[in-house]
C-alpha atoms as a PDB file:
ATOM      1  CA  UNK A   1       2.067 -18.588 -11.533  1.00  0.00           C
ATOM      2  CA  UNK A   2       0.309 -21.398 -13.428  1.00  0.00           C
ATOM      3  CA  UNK A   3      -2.464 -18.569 -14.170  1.00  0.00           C
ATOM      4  CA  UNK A   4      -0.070 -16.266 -15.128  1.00  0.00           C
ATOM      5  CA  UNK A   5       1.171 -18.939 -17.433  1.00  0.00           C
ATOM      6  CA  UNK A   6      -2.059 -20.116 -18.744  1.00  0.00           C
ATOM      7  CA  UNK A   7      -3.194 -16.484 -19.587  1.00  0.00           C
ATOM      8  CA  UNK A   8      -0.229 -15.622 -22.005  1.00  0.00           C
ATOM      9  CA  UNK A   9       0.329 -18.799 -23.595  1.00  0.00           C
ATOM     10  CA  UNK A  10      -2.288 -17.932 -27.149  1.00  0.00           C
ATOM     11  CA  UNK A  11      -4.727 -20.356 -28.561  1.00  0.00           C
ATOM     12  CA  UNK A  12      -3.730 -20.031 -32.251  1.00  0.00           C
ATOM     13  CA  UNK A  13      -7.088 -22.303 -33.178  1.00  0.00           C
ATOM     14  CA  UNK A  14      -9.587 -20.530 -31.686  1.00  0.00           C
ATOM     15  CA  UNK A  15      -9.014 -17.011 -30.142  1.00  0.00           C
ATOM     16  CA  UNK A  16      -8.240 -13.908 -32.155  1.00  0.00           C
ATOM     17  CA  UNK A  17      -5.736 -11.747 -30.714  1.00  0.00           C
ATOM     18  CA  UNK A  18      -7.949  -9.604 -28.906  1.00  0.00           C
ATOM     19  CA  UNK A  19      -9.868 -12.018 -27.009  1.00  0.00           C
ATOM     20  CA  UNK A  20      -5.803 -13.103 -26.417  1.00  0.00           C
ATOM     21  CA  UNK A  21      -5.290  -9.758 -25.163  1.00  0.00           C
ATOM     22  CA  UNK A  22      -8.565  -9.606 -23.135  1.00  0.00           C
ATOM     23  CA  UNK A  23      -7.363 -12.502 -21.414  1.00  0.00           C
ATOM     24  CA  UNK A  24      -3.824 -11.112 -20.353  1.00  0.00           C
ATOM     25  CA  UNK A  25      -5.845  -8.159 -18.906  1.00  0.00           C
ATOM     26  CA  UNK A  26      -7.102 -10.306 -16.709  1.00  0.00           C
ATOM     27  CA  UNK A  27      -4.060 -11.799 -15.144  1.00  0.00           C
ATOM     28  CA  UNK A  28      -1.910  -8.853 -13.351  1.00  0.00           C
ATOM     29  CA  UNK A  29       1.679 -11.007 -13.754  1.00  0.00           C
ATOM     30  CA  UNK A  30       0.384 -12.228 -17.088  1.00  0.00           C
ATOM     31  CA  UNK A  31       0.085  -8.282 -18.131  1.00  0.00           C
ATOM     32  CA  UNK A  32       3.324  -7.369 -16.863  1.00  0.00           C
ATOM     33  CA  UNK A  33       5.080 -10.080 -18.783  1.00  0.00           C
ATOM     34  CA  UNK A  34       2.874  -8.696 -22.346  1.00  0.00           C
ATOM     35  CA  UNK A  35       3.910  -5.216 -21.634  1.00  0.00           C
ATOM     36  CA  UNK A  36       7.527  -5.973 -21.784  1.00  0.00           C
ATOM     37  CA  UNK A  37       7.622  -8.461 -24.679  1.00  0.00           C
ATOM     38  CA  UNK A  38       4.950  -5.677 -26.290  1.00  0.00           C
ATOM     39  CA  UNK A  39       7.950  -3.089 -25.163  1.00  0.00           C
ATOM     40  CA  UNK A  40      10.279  -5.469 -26.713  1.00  0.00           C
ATOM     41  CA  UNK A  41       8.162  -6.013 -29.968  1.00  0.00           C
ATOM     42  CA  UNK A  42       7.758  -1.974 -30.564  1.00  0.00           C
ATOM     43  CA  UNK A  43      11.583  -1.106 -29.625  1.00  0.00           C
ATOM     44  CA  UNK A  44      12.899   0.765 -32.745  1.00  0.00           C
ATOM     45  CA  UNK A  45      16.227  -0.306 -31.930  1.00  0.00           C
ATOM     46  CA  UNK A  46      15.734  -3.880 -32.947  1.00  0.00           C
ATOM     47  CA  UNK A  47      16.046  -4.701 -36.339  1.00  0.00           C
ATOM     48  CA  UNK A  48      12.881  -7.388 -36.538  1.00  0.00           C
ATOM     49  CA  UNK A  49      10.794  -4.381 -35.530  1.00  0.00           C
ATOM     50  CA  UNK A  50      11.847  -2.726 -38.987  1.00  0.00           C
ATOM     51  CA  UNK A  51      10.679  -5.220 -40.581  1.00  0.00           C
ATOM     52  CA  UNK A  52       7.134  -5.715 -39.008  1.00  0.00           C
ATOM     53  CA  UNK A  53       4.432  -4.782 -40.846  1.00  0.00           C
ATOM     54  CA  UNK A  54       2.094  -1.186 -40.369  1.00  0.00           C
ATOM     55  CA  UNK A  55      -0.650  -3.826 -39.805  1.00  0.00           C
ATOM     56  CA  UNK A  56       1.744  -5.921 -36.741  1.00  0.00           C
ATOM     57  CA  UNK A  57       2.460  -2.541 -35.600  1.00  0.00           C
ATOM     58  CA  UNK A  58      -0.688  -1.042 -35.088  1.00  0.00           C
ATOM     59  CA  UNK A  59      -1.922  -4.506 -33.697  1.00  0.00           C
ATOM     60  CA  UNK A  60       1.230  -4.074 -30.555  1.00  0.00           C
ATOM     61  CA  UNK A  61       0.069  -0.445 -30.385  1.00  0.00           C
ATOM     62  CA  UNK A  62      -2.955  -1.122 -29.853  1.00  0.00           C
ATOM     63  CA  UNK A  63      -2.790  -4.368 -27.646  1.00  0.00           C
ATOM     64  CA  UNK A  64       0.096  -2.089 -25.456  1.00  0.00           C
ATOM     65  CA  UNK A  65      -2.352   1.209 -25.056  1.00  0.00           C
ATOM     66  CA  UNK A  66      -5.256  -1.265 -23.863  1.00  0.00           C
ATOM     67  CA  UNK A  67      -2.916  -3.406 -21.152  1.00  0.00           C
ATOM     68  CA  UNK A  68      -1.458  -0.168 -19.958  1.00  0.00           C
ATOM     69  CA  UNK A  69      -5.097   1.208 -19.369  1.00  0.00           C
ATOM     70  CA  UNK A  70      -6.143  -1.887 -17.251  1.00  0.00           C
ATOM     71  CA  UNK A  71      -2.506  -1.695 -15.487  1.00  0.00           C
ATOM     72  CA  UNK A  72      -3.265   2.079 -14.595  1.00  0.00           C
ATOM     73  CA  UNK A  73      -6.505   1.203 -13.422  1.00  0.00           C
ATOM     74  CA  UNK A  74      -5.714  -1.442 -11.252  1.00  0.00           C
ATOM     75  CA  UNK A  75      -3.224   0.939  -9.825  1.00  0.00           C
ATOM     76  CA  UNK A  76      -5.719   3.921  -9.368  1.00  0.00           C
ATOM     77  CA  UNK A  77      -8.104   0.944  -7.617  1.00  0.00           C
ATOM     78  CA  UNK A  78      -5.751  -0.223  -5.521  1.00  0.00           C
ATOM     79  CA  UNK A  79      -4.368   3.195  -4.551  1.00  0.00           C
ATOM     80  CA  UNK A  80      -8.019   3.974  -2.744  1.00  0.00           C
END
């Protein structure tokens, strides 16, 4: 759990947000948690998400495509 927590909680000062989401990859409870905030982030429904910017968007697109590749591939590992 303390991994889990260690691996989400961003380094504003000296990561960029990939390296951030490099690090969630890493951490299967940690990328569970991302996904749904990421889910969260991207809903349509929400009004915040209207007012995100193309830029904030594409970042979450792209940070939720890349976790969901690692989750599917620890799943197709462990499946073997």
């Amino acid at each position: 759990m303390v991994e889990a927590i260690d691996a989400i909680s961003r380094r504003l000062t000296d990561q960029t947000y990939p390296e951030y989401i490099e690090r969630v990859a890493q951490n299967p409870l940690a990328l569970r948690v991302k996904l749904a905030d990421l889910r969260d982030n991207l809903d349509p429904r929400r009004v915040s998400t209207a007012l995100l910017s193309a830029e904030t968007l594409e970042k979450y697109r792209t940070a939720q495509r890349r976790l969901i590749a690692t989750k599917a591939l620890a799943s197709a590992l462990t499946d073997n």
